[in-house]
N, C-alpha and C. Protein backbone atom coordinates (compact mmCIF):
# COMPACT_ATOMS: atom_id res chain seq x y z
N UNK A 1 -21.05 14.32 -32.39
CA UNK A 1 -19.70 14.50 -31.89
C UNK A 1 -19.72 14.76 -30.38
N UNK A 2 -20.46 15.36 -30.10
CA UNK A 2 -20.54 15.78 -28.68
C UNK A 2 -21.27 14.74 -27.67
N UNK A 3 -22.11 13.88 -28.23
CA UNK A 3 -22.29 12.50 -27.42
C UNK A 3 -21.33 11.72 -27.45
N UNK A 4 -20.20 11.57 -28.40
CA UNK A 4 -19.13 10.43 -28.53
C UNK A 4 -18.09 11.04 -27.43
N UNK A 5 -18.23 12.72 -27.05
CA UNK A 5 -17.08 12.89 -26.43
C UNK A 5 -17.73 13.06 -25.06
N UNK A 6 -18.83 12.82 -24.70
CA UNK A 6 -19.72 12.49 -23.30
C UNK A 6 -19.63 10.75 -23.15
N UNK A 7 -19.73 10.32 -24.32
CA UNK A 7 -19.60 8.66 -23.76
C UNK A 7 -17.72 8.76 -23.63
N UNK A 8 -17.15 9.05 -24.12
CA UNK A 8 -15.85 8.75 -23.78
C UNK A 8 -15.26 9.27 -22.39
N UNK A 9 -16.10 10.53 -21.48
CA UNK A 9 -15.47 11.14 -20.76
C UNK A 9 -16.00 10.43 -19.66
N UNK A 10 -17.63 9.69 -19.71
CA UNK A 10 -17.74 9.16 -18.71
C UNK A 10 -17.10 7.45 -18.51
N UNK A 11 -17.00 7.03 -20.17
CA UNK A 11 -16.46 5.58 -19.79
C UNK A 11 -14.60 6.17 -18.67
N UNK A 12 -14.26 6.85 -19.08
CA UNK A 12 -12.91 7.73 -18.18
C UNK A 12 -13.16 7.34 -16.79
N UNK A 13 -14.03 8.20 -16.40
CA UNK A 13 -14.35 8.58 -15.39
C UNK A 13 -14.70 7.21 -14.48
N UNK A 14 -15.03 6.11 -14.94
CA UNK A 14 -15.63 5.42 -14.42
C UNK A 14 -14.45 4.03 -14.66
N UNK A 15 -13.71 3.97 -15.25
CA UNK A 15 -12.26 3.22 -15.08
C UNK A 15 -11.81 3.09 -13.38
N UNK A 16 -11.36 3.89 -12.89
CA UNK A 16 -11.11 3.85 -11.33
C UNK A 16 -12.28 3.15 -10.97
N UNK A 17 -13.51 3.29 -11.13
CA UNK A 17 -14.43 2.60 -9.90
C UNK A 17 -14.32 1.11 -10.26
N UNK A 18 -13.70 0.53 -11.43
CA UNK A 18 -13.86 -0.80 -12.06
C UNK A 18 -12.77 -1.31 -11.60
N UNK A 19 -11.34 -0.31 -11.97
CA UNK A 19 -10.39 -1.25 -11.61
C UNK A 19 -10.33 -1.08 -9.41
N UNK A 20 -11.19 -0.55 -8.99
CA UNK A 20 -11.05 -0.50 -7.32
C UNK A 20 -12.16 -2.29 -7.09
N UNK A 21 -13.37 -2.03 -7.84
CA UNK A 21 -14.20 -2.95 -7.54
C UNK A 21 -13.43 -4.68 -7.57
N UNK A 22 -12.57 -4.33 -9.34
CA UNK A 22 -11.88 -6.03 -9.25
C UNK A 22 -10.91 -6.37 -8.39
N UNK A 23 -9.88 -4.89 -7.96
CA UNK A 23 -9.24 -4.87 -6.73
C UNK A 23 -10.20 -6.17 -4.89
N UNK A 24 -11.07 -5.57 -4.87
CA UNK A 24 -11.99 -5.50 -4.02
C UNK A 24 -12.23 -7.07 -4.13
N UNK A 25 -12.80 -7.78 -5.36
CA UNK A 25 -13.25 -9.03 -5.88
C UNK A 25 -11.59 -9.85 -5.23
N UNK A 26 -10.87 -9.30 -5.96
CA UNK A 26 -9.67 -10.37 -5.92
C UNK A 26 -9.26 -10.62 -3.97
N UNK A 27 -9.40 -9.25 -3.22
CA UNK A 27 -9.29 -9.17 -1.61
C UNK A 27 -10.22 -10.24 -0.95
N UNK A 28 -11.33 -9.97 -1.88
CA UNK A 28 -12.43 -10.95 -1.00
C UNK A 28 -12.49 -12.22 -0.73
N UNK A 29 -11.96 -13.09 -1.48
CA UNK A 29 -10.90 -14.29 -1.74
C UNK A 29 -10.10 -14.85 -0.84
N UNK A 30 -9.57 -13.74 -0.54
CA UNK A 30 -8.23 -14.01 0.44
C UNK A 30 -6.74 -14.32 -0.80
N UNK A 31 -6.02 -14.93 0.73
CA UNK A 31 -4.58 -15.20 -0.27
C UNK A 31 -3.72 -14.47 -0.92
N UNK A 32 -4.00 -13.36 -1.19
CA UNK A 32 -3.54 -12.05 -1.96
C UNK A 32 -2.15 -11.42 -0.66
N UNK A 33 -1.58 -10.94 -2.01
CA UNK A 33 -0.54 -9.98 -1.26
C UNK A 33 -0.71 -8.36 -1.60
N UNK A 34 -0.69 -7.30 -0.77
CA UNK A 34 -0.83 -6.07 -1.49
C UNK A 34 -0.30 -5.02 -0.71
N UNK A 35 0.69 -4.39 -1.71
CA UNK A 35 1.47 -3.21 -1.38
C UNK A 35 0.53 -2.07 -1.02
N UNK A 36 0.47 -1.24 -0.28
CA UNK A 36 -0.14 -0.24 0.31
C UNK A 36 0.93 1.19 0.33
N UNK A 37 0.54 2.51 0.17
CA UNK A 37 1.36 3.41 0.41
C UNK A 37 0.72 4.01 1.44
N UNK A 38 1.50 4.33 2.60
CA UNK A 38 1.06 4.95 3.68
C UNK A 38 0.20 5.95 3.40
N UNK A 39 -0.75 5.97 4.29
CA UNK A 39 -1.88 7.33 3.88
C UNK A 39 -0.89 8.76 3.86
N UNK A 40 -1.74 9.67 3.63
CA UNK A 40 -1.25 11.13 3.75
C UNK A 40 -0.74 11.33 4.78
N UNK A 41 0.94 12.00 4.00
CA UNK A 41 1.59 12.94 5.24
C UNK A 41 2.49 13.63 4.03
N UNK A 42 1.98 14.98 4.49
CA UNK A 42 2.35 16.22 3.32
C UNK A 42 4.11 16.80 3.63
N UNK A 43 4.24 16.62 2.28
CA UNK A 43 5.60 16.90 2.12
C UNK A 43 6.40 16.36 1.42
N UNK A 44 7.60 16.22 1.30
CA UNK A 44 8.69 15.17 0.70
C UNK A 44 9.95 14.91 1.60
N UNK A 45 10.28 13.89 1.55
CA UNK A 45 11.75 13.82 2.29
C UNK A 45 11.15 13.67 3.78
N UNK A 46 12.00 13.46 4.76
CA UNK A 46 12.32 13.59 6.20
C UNK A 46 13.06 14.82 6.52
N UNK A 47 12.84 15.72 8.04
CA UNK A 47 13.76 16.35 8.27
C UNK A 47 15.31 15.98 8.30
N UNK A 48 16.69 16.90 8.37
CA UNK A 48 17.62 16.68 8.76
C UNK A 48 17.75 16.10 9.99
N UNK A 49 17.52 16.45 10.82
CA UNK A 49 17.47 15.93 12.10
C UNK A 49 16.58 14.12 12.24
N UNK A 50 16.35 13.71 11.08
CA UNK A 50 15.48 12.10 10.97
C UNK A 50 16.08 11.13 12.03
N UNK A 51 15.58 10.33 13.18
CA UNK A 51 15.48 9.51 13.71
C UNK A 51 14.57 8.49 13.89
N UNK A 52 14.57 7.35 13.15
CA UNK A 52 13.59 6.31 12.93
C UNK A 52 12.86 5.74 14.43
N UNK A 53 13.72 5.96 15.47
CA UNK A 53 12.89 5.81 16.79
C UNK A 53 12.12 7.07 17.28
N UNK A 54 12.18 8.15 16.13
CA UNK A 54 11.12 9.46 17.35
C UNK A 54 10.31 9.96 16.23
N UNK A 55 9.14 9.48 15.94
CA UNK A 55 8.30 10.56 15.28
C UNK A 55 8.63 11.49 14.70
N UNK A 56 8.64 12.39 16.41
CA UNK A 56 8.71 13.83 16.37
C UNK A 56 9.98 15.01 15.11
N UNK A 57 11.14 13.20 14.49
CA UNK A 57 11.67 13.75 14.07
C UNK A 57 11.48 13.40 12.36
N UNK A 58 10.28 13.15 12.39
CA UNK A 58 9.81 12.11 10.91
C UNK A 58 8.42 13.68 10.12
N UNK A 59 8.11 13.10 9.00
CA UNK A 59 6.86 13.62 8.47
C UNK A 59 6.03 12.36 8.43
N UNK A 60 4.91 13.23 9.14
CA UNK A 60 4.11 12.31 9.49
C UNK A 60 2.81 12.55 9.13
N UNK A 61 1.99 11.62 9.40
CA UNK A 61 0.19 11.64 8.58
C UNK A 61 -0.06 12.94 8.81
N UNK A 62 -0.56 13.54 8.35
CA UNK A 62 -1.78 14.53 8.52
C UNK A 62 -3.04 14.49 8.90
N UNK A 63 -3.97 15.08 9.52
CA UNK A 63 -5.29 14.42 10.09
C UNK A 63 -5.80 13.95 9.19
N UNK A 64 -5.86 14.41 7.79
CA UNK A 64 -6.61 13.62 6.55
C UNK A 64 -6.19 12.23 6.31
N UNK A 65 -5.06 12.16 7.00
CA UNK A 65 -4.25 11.02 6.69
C UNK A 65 -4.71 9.74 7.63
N UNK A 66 -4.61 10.47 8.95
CA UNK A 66 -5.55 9.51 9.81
C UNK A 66 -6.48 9.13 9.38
N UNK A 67 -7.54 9.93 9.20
CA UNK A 67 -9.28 9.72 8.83
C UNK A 67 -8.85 9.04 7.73
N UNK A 68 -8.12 8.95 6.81
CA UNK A 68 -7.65 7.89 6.03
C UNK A 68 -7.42 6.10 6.10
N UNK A 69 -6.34 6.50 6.95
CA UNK A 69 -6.29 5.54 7.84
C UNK A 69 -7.42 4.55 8.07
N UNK A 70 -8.11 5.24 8.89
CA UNK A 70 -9.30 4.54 9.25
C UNK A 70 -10.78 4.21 8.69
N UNK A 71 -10.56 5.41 7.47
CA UNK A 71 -11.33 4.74 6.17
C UNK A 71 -10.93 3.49 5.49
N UNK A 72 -9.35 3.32 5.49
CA UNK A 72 -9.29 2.12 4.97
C UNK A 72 -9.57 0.84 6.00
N UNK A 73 -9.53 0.85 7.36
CA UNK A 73 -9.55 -0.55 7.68
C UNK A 73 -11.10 -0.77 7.85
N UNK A 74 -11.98 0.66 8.02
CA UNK A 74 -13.26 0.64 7.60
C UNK A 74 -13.90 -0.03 6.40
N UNK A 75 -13.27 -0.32 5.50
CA UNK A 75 -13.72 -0.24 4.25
C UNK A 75 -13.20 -1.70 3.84
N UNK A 76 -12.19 -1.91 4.19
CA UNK A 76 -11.65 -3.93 4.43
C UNK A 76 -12.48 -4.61 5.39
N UNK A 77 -13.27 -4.15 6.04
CA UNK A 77 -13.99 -4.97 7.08
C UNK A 77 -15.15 -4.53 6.70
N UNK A 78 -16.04 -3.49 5.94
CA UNK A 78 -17.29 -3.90 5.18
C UNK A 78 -17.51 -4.21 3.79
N UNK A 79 -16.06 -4.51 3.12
CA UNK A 79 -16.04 -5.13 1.84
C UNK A 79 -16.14 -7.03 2.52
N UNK A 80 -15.57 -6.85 3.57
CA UNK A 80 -15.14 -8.16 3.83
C UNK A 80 -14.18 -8.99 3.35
N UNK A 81 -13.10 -7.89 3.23
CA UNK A 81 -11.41 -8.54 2.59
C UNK A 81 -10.78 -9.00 4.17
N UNK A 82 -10.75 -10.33 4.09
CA UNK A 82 -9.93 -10.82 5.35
C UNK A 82 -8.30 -10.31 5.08
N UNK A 83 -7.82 -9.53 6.25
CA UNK A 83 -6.41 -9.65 6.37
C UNK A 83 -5.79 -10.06 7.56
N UNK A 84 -4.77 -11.25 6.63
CA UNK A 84 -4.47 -11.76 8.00
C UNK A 84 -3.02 -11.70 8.78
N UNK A 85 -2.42 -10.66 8.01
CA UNK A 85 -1.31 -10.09 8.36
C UNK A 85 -0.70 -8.97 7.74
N UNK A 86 -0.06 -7.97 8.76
CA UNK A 86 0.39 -6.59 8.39
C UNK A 86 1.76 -6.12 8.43
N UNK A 87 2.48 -6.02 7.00
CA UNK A 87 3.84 -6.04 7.40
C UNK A 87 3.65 -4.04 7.23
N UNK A 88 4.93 -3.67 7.94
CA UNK A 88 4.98 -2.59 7.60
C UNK A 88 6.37 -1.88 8.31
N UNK A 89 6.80 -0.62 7.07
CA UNK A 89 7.90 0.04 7.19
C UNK A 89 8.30 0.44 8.87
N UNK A 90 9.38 0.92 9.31
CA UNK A 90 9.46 1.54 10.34
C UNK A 90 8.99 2.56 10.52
N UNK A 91 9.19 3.28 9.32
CA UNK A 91 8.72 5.27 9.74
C UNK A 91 7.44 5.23 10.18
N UNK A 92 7.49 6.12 11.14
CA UNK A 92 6.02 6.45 11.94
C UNK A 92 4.59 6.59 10.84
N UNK A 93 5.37 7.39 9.70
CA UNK A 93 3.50 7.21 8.92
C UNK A 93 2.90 5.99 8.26
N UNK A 94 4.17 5.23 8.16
CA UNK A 94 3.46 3.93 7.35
C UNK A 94 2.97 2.96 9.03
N UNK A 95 3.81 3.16 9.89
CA UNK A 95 3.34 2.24 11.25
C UNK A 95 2.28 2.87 11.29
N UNK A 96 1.43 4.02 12.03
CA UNK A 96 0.85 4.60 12.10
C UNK A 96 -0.59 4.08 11.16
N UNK A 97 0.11 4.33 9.84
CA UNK A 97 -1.53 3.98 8.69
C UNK A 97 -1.74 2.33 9.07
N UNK A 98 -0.52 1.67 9.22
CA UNK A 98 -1.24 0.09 9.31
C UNK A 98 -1.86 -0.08 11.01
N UNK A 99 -1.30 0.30 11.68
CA UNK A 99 -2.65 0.31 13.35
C UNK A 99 -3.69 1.26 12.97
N UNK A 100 -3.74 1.76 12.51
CA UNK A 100 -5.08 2.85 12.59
C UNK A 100 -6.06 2.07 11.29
N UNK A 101 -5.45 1.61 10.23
CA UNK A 101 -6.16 0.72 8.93
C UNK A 101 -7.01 -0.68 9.75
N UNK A 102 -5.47 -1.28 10.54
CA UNK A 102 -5.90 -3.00 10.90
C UNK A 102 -5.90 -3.33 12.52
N UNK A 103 -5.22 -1.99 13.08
CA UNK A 103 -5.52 -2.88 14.76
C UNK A 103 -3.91 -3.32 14.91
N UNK A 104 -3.25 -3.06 15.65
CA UNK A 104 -2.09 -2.91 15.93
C UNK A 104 -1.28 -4.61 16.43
N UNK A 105 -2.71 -5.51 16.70
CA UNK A 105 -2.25 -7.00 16.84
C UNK A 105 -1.59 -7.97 15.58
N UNK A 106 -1.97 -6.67 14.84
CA UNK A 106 -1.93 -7.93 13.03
C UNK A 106 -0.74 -7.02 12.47
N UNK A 107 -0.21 -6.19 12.97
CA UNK A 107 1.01 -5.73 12.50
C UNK A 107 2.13 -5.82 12.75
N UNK A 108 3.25 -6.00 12.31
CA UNK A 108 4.48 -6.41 12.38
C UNK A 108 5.44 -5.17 11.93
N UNK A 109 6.53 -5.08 12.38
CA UNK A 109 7.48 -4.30 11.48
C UNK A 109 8.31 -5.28 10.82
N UNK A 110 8.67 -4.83 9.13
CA UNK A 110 9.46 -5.00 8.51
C UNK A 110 10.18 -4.37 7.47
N UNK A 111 11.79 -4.62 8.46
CA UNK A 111 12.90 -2.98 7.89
C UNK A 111 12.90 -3.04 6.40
N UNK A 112 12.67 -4.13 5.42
CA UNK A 112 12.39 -4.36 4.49
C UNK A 112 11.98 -3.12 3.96
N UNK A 113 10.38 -2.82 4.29
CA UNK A 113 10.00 -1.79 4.11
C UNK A 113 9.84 -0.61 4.00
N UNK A 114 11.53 0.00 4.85
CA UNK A 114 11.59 1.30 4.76
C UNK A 114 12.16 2.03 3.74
N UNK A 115 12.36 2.81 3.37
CA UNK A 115 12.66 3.93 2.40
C UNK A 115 14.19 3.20 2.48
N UNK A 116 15.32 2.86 1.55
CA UNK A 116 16.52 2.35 1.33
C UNK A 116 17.17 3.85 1.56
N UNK A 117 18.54 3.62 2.16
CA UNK A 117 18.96 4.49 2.10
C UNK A 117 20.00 4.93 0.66
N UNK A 118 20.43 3.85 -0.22
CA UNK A 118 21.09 4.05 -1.27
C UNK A 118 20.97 2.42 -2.14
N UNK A 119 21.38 2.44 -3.31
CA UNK A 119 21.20 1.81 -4.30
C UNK A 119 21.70 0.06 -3.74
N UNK A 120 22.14 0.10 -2.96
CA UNK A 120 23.03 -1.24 -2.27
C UNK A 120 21.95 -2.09 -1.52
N UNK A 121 21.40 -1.25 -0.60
CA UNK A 121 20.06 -1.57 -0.12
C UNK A 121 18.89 -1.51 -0.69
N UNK A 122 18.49 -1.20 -1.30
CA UNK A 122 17.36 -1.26 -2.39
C UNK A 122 17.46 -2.09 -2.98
N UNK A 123 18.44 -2.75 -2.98
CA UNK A 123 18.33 -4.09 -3.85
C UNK A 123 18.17 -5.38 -2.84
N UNK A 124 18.87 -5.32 -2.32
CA UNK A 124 18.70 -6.37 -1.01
C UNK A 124 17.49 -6.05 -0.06
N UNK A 125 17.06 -4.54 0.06
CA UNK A 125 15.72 -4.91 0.61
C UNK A 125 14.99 -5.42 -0.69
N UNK A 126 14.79 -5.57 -2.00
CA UNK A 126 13.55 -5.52 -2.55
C UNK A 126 13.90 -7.59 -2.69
N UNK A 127 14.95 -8.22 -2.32
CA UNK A 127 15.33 -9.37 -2.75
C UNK A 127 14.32 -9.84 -1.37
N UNK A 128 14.87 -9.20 -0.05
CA UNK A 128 14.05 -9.99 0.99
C UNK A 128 12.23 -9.78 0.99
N UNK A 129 11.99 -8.52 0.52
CA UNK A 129 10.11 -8.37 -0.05
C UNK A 129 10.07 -9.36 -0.98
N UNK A 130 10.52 -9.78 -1.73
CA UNK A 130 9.94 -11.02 -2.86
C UNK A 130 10.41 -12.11 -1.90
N UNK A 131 11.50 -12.52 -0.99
CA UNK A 131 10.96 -13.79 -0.81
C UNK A 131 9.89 -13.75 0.67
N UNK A 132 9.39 -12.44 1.04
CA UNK A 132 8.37 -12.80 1.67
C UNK A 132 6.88 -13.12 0.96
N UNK A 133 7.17 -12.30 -0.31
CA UNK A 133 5.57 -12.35 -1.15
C UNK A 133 5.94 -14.00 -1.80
N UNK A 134 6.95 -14.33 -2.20
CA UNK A 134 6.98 -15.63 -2.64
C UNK A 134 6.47 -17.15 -1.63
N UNK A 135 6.76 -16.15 -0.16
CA UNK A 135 6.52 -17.13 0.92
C UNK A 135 5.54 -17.28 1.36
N UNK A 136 4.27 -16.52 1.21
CA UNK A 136 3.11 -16.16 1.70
C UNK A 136 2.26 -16.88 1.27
N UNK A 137 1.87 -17.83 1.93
CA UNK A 137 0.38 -18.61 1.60
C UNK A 137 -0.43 -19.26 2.20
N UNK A 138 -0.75 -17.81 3.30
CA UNK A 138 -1.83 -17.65 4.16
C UNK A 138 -3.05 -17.36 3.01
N UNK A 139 -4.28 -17.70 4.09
CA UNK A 139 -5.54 -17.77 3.83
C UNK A 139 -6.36 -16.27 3.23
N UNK A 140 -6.03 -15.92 4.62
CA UNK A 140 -6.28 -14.29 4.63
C UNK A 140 -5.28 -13.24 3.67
N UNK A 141 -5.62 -12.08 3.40
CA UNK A 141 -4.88 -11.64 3.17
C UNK A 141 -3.40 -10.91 3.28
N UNK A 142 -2.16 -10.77 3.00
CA UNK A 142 -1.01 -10.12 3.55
C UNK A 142 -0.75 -8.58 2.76
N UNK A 143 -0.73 -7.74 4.10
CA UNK A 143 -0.68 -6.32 3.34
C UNK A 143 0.69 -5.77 3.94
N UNK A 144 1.56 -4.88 2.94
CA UNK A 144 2.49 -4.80 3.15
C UNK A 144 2.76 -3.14 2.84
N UNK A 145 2.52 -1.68 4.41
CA UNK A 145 2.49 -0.96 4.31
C UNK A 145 3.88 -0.20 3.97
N UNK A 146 3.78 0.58 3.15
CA UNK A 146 5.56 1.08 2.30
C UNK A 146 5.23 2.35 1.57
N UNK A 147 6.57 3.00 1.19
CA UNK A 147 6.82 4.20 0.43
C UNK A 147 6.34 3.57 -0.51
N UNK A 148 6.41 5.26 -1.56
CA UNK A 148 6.57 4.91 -3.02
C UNK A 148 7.73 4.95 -3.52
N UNK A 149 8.75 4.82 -2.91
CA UNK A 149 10.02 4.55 -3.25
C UNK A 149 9.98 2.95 -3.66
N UNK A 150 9.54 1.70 -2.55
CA UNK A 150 9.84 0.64 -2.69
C UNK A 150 8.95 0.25 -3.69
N UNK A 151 7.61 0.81 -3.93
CA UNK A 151 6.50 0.52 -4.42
C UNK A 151 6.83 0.58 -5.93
N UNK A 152 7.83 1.48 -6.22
CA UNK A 152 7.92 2.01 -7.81
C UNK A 152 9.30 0.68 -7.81
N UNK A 153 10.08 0.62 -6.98
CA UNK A 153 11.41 -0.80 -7.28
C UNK A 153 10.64 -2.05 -7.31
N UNK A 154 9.58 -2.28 -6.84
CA UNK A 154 8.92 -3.51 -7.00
C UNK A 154 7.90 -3.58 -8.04
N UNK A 155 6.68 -2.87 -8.16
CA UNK A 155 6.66 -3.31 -9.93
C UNK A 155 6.76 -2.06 -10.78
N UNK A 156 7.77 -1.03 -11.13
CA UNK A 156 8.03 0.12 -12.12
C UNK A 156 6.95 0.94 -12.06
N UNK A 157 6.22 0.79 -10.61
CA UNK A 157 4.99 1.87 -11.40
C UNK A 157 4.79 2.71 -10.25
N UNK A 158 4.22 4.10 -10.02
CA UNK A 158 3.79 4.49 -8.92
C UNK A 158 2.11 4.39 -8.22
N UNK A 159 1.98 5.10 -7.23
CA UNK A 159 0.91 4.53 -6.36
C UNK A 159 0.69 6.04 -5.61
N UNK A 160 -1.04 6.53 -5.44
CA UNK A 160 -0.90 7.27 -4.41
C UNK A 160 -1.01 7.11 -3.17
N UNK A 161 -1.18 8.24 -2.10
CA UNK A 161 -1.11 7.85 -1.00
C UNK A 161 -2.28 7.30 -0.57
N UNK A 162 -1.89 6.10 0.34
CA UNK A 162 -3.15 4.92 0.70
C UNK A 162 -3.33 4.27 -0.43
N UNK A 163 -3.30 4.20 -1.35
CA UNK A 163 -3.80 3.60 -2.85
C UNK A 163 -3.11 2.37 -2.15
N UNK A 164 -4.12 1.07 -2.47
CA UNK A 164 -3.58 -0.62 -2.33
C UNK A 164 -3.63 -1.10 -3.42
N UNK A 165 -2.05 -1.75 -4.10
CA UNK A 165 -2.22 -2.68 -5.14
C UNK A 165 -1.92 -3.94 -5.02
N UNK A 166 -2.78 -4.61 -5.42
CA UNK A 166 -2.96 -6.13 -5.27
C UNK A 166 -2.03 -7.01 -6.27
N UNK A 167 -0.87 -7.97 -5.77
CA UNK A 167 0.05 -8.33 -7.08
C UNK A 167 -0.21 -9.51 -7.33
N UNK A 168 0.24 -9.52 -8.45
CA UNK A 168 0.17 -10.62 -9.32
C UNK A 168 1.07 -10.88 -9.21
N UNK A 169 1.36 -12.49 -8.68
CA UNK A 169 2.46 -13.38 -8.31
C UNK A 169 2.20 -14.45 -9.25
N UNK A 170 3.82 -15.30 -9.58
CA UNK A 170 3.64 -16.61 -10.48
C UNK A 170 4.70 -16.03 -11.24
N UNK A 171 5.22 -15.14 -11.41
CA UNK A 171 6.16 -14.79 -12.75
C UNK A 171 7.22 -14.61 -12.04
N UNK A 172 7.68 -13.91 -12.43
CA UNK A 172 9.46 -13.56 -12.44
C UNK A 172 9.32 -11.70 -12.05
N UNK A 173 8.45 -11.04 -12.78
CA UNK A 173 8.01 -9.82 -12.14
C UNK A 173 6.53 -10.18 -11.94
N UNK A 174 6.62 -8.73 -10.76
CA UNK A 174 5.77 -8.30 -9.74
C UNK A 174 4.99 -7.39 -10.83
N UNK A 175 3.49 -7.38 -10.76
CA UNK A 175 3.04 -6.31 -11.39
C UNK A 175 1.04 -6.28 -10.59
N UNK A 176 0.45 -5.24 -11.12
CA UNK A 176 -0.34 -4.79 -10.11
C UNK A 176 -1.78 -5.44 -10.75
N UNK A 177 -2.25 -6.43 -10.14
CA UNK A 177 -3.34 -7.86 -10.57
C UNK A 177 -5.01 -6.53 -10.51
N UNK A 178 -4.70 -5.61 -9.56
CA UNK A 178 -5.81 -4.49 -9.00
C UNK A 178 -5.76 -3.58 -8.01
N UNK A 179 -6.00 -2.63 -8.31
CA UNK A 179 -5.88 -1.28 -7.12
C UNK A 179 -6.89 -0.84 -6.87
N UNK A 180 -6.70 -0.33 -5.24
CA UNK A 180 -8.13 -0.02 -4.64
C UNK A 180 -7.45 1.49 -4.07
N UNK A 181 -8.02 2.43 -4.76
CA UNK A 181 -7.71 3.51 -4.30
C UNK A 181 -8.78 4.25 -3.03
N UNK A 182 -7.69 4.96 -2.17
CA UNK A 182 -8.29 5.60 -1.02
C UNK A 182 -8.44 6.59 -0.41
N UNK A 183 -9.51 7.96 -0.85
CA UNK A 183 -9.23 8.82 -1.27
C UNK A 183 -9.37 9.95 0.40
């Protein structure tokens, strides 16, 4: 009994490193599209005072979040996942995680990406994210840095912070082909 519940705790345990590795397989390829949640920045919500042009008035990475950051574009350039374009939210922590991940030449803003402010927009942003993932068929890969707000309206599921999921396109829904978590 007690070996069946040692083989079960380590086959557990070892799920994440399988589903990061096929994550990893499918990047290496190219062609892929994949939602990203901005690295760490502790808290919830924005201040009252929120202005999308000042930081200073946003929640923003945390140093873990940086070193995050830069573990991930570390870690796409010695897996050798080509990316060949970076969309990403306005708020300072998701801009922020995609220059510090990819290099600030391969990034783009797109308002698409930001946190909706109510149910009206959330729908019309998530209409213009599908026809960019529908439009995408570059070589390299397209990563598309965002809340977990948009992340949970596009395929029902959540994501942690920095966690990249790789989608599975061809259907009618969006759902997650592999995740490469980033710890």
């Amino acid at each position: 009994m007690f070996r069946m519940f040692i083989a079960i705790a380590l086959f557990l345990f070892t799920l994440p490193a399988q589903a990061t590795e096929a994550g990893w397989a499918l990047l290496r390829n190219g062609g892929q599209v994949v939602l990203m949640r901005h690295a760490n920045a502790p808290g919830t919500g924005d201040p009252a005072n929120f202005d999308i042009e000042k930081c200073g008035t946003q929640r923003n990475l945390s140093d873990r979040g940086r070193q995050q950051a830069r573990r991930i574009g570390a870690l796409y350039d010695a897996r050798a996942a080509p990316v060949e374009k970076v969309l990403t939210s306005r708020y300072c922590r998701a801009r922020d995680t995609a220059v510090m991940a990819f290099g600030a030449e391969l990034v783009e803003l797109f308002d698409a990406l930001d946190i909706p402010p109510d149910d009206a927009a959330a729908e019309a942003q998530k209409a213009e994210i599908l026809a960019r993932i529908d439009a995408y068929t570059g070589s390299g890969n397209l990563v598309m840095v965002t809340h977990l707000a948009i992340i949970e309206a596009m395929i029902g599921g959540s994501a942690r912070e920095g966690e990249a999921i790789i989608l599975s396109r061809g259907s009618d829904n969006l759902r997650a082909a592999g995740r490469i978590t980033f710890n």
